[in-house]
Protein backbone atom coordinates (compact mmCIF):
# COMPACT_ATOMS: atom_id res chain seq x y z
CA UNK A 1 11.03 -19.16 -12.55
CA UNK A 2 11.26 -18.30 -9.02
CA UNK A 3 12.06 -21.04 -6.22
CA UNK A 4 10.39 -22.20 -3.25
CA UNK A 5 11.58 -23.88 -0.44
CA UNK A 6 11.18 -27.99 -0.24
CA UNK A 7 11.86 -30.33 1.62
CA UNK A 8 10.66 -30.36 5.82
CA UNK A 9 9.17 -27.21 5.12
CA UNK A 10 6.89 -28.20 1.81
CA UNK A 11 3.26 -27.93 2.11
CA UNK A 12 3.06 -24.14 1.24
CA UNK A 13 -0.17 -22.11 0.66
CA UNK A 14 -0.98 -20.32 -2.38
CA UNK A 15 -2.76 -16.98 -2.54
CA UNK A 16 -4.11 -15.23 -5.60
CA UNK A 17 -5.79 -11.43 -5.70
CA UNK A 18 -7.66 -12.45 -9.23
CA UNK A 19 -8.98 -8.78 -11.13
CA UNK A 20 -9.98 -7.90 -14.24
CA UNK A 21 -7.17 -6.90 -15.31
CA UNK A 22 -4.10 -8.59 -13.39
CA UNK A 23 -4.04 -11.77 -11.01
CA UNK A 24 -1.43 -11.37 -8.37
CA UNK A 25 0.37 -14.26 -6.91
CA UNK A 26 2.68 -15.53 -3.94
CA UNK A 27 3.16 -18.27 -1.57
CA UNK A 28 3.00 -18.54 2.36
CA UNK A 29 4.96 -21.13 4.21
CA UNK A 30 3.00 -23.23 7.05
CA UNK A 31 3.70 -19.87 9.76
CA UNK A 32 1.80 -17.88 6.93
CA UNK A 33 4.69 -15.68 6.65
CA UNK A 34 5.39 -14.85 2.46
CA UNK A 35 7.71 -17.74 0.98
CA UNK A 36 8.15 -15.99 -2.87
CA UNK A 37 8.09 -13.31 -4.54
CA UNK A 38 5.44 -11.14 -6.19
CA UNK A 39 3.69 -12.70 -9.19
CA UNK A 40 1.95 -10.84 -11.79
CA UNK A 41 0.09 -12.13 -14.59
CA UNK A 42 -2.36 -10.79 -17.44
CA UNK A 43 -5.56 -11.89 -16.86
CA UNK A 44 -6.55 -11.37 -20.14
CA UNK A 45 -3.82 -14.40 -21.64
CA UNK A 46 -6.16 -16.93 -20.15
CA UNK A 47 -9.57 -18.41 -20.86
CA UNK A 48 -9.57 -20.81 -18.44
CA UNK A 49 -9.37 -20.55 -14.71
CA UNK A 50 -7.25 -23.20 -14.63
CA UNK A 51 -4.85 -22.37 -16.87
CA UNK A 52 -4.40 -19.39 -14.70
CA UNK A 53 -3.31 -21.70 -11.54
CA UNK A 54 -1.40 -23.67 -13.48
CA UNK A 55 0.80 -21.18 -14.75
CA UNK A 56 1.10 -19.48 -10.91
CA UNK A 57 2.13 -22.75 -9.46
CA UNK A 58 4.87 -23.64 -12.49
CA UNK A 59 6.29 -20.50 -11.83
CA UNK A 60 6.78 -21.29 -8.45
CA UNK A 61 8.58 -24.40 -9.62
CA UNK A 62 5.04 -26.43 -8.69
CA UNK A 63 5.65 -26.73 -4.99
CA UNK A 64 3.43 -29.24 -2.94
CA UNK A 65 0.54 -27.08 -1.55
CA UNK A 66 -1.44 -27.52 1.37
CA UNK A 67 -3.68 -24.65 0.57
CA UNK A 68 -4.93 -22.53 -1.50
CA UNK A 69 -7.25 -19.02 -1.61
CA UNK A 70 -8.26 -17.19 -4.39
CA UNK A 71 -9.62 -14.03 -3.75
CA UNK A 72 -11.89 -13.20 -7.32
CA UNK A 73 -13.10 -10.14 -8.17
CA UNK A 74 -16.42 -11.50 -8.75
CA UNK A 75 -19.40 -13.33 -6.26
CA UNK A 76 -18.77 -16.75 -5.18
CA UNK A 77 -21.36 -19.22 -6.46
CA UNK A 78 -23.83 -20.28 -3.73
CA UNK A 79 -21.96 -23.64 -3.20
CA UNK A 80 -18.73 -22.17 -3.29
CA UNK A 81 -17.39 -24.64 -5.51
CA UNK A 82 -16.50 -21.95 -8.33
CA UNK A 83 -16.34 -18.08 -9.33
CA UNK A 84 -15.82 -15.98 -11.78
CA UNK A 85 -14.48 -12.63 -12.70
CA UNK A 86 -17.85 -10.78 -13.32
CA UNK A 87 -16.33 -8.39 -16.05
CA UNK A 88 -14.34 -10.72 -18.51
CA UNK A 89 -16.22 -14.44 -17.61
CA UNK A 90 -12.96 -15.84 -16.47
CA UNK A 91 -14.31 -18.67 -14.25
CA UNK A 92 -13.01 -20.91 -11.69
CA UNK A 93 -14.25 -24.61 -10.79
CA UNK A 94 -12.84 -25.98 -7.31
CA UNK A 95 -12.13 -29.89 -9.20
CA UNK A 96 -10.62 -28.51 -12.29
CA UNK A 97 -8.38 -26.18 -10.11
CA UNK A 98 -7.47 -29.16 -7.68
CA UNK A 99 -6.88 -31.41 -10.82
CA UNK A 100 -4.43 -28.45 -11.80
CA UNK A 101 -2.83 -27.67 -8.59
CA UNK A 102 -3.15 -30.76 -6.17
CA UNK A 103 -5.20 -28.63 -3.82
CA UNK A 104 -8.54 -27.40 -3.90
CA UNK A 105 -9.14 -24.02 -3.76
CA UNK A 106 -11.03 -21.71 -1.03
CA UNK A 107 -13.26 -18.95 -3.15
CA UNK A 108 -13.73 -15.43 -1.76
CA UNK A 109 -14.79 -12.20 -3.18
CA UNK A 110 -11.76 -9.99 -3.98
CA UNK A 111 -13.26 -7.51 -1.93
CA UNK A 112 -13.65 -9.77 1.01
CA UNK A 113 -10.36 -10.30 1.08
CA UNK A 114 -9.92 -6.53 1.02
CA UNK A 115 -11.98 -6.58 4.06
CA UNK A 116 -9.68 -8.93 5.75
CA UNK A 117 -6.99 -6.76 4.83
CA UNK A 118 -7.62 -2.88 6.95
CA UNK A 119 -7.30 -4.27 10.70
CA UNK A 120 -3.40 -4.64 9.40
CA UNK A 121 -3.15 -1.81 7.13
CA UNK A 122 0.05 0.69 7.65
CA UNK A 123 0.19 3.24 5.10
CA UNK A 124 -3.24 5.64 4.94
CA UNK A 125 -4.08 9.10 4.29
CA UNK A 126 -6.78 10.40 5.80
CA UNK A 127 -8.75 12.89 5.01
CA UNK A 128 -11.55 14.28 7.51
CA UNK A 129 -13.48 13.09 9.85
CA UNK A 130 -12.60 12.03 13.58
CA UNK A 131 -9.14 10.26 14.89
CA UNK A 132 -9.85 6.50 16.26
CA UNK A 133 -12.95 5.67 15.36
CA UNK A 134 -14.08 2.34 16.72
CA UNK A 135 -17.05 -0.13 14.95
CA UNK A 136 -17.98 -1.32 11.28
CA UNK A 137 -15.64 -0.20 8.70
CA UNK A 138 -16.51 -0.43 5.06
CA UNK A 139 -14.17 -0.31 2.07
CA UNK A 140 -14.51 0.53 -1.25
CA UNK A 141 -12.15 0.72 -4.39
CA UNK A 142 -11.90 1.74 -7.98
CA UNK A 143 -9.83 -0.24 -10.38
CA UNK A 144 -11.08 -2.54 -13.75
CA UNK A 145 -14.24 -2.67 -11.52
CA UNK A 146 -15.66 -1.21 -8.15
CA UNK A 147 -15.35 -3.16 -5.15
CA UNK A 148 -17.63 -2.98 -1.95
CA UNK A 149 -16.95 -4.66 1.36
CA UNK A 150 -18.07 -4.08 4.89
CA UNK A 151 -16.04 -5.52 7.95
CA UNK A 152 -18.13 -6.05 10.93
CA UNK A 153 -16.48 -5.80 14.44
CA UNK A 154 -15.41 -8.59 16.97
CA UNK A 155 -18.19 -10.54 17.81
CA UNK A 156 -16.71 -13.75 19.94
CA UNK A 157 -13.69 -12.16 19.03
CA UNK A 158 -14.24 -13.13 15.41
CA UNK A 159 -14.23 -10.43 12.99
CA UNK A 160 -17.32 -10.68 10.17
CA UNK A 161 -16.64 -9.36 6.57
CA UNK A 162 -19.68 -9.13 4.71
CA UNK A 163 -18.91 -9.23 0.55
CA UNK A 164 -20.89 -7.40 -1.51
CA UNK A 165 -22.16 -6.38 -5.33
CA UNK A 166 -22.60 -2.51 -4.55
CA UNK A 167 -20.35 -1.25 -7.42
CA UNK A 168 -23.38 -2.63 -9.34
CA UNK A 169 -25.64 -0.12 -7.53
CA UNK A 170 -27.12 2.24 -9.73
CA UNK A 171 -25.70 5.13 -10.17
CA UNK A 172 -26.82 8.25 -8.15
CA UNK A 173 -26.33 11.86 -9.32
CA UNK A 174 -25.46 14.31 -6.83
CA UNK A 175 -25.80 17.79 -8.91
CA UNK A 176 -26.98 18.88 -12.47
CA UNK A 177 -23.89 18.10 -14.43
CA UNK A 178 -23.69 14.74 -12.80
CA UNK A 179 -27.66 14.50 -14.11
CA UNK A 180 -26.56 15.71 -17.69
CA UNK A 181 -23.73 13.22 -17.66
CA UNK A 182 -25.84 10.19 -16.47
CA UNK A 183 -28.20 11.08 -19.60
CA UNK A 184 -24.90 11.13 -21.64
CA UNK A 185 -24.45 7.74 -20.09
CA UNK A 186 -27.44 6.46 -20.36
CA UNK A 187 -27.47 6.37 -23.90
CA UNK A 188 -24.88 3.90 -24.25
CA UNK A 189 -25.08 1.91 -21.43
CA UNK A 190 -28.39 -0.39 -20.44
CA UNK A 191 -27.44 0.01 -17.00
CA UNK A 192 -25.57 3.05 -15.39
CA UNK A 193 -24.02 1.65 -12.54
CA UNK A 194 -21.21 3.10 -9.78
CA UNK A 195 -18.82 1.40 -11.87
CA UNK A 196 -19.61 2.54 -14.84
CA UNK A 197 -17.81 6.02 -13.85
CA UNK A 198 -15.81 4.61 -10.86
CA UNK A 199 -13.14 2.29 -12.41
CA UNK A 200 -10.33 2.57 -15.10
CA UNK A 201 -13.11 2.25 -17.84
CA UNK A 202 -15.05 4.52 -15.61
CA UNK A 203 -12.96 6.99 -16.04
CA UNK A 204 -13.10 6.81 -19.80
CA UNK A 205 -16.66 6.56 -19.85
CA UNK A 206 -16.92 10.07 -17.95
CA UNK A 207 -14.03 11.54 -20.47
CA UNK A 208 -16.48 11.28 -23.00
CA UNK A 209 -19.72 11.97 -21.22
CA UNK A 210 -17.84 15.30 -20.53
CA UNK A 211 -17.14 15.69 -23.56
CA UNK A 212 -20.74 15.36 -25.30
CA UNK A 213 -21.88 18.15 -22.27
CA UNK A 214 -18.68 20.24 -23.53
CA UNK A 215 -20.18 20.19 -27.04
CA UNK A 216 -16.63 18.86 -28.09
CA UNK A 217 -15.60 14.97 -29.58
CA UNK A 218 -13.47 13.47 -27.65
CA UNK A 219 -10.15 12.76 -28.50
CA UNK A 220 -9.23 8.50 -27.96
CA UNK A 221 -7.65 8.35 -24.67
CA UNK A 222 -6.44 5.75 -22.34
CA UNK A 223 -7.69 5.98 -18.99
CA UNK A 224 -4.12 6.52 -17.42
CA UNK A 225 -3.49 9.02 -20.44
CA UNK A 226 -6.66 10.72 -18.51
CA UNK A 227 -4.98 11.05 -15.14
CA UNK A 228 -2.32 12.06 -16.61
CA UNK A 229 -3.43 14.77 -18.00
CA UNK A 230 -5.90 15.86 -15.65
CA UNK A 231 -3.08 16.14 -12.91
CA UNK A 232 -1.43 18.02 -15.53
CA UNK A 233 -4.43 20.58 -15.17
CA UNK A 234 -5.29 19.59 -19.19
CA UNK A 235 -9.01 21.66 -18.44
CA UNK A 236 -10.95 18.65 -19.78
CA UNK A 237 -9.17 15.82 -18.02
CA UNK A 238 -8.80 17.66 -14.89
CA UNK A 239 -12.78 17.99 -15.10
CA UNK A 240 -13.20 14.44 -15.61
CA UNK A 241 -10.93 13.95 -11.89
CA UNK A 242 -12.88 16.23 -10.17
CA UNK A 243 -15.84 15.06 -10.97
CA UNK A 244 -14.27 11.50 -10.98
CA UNK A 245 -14.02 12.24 -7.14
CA UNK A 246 -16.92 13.97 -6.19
CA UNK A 247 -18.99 10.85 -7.41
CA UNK A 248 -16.14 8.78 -5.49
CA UNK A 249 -16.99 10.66 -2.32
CA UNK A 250 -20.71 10.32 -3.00
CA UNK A 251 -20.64 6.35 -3.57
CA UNK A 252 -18.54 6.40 0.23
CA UNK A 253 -21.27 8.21 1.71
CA UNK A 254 -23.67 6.72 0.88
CA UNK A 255 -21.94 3.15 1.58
CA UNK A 256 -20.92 4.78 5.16
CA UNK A 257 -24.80 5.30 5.80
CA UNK A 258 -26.16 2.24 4.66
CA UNK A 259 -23.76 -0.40 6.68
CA UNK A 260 -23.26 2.13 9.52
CA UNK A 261 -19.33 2.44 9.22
CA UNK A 262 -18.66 4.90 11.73
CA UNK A 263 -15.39 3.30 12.21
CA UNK A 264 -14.37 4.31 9.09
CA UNK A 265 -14.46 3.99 5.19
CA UNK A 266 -11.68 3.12 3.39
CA UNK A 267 -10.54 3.58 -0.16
CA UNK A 268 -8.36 1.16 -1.84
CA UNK A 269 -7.62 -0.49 -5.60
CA UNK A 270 -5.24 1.10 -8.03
CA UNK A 271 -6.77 4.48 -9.19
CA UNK A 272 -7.15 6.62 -5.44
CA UNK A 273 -3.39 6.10 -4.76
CA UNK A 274 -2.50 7.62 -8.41
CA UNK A 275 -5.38 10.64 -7.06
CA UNK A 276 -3.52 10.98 -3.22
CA UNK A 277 -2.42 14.06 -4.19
CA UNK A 278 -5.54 16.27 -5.50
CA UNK A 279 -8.16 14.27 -3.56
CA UNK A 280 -7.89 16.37 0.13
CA UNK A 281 -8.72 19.83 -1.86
CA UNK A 282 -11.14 17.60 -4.43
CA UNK A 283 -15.13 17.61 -4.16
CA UNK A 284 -14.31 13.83 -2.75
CA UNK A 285 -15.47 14.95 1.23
CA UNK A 286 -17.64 17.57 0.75
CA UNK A 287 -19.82 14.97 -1.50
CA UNK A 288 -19.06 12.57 1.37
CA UNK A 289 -20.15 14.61 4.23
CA UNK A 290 -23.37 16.01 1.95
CA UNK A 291 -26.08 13.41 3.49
CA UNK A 292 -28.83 16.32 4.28
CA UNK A 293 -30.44 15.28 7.62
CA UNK A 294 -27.39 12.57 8.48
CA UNK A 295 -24.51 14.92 7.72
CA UNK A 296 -23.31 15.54 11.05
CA UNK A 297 -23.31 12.24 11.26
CA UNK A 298 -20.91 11.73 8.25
CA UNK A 299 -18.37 14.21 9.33
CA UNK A 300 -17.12 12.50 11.79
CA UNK A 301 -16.53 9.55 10.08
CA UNK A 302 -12.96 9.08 9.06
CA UNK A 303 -12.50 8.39 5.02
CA UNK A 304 -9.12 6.99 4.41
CA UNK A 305 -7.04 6.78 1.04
CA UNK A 306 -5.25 3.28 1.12
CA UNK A 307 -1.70 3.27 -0.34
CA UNK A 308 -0.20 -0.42 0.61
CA UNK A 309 0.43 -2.59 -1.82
CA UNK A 310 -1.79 -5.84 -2.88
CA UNK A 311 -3.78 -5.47 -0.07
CA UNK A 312 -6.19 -8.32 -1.39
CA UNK A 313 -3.09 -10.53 -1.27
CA UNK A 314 -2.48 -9.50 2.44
CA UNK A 315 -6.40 -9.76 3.21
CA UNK A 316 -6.66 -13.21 1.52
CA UNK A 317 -3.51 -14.66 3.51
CA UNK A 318 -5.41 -13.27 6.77
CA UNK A 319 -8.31 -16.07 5.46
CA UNK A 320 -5.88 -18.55 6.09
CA UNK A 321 -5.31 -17.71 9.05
CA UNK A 322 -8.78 -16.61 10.45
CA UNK A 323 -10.92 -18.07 8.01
């Protein structure tokens, strides 16, 4: 178990970055500076939300907490009294997570927290597009799911994120093989979405839509097995990437055009920083800048690869501080 201060100092704030996949943990002190370490725990161990909490805070050695923010990768319910992780159910009620941690807690969007997270952002790669770029920014980021945020600037010197479902967008093909894949697709999915090629799944999904076009079967395969391979140069896999990031650079684009982000789009979650390497000489700009009459317009616009760490936990700390 890791320790946390007591004592004069108690009353600490817990933040969680809850995916699909993994819910992150750590605890701020009352100067919101980080009190603990890094925890990491399967999402898929728990049914209930509050189980989840639970274990966070008895690893912590159950501190007394004065706050606490979630941010879920999921929308939160019009009353903001729960959430829930849209692609496994896991589900999160503010009185059964106050009866579990003392406190209850403050729902947000994961990718809200995201949001929160550029103005403070250190390590990016950019690729294309002009240096400096003031106004909105939008971010977007493959992982279990695909996340879509835009982050309005200072109005009253407040900064406005505005969360969003766009991941869930349907899916738009931007040349013939992405047409011949999407009719691969759609015959095993009700609903081809963004996400359905732009996460870890994603990935998969596209593996074997590429495939059926190849004439070939496809061989069981992991998604990281995929990007492995496909950096490799594996003909196939590497396929799958570039495609992978042309429709990557499409879903930008067209998120850059309808929120207005000329300040700058920004691509986070776990796959692009695994890509970092192939995406500056990938399809992923030229499919950004392709907007026919608005291209001009989407050149200049700075795309950015984001490579800190738990970025969600750093934007959902910022909500305690500028809510």
């Amino acid at each position: 178990m890791s320790t946390a201060p007591t004592g004069e100092d108690a009353g600490f704030g817990l933040v969680g970055d809850v995916g699909a996949t993994n819910a992150r943990f750590r605890l701020v002190n009352q100067q919101h500076e980080w009190a603990s370490d890094l925890l990491i725990l399967p999402t898929s161990q728990f049914e209930k939300g509050a189980d989840l909490l639970r274990a966070a805070h008895a690893h912590f050695n159950s501190p007394a907490l004065a706050q606490c923010v979630l941010a879920v990768a999921g929308p939160v319910s019009p009353d903001g009294s729960s959430i829930q992780v849209i692609n496994t159910g896991l589900s999160f009620e503010q009185a059964l997570a106050q009866a579990a941690i003392g406190v209850p807690p403050i729902f947000h969007n994961d990718f809200f927290a995201q949001a929160k997270s550029v103005p403070y952002l250190k390590e990016l790669v950019q690729i294309g597009g002009n240096e400096g770029a003031e106004g909105v920014k939008a971010i977007l980021g493959p992982g279990s799911g695909l996340g879509m945020a835009t982050l309005v600037p200072e109005i009253a010197g407040k900064l406005t994120v505005l969360p969003s479902e766009g991941g869930h967008g349907d899916l738009a093909p931007g040349s013939f093989l992405e047409a011949e894949l999407w009719s691969v697709l759609a015959q095993t999915h009700l609903h081809v979405s963004w996400e359905t090629v732009l996460s870890g799944p994603g990935i998969v999904n596209l593996y074997q839509a590429m495939s059926s076009v190849w004439g070939i079967e496809s061989e069981p395969k992991t998604a990281e097995e995929i990007v492995h391979e496909g950096l490799s140069a594996e003909p196939l896999c590497h396929q799958t990437l570039e495609t992978f990031a042309g429709l990557l650079g499409g879903a930008a684009g067209n998120l850059a055009l309808t929120v207005g982000a000329r300040g700058g789009v920004y691509i986070s979650g776990g796959i692009a920083p695994q890509l970092v390497g192939m995406l500056p000489a990938s399809p992923l700009r030229r499919r950004f800048d392709e907007r026919g009459d608005m291209s001009d317009y989407a050149r200049a616009i700075p795309l950015f690869v984001v490579m800190d760490e738990h970025p969600g936990l750093l934007g959902a700390r910022q909500t305690l501080i500028d809510p």
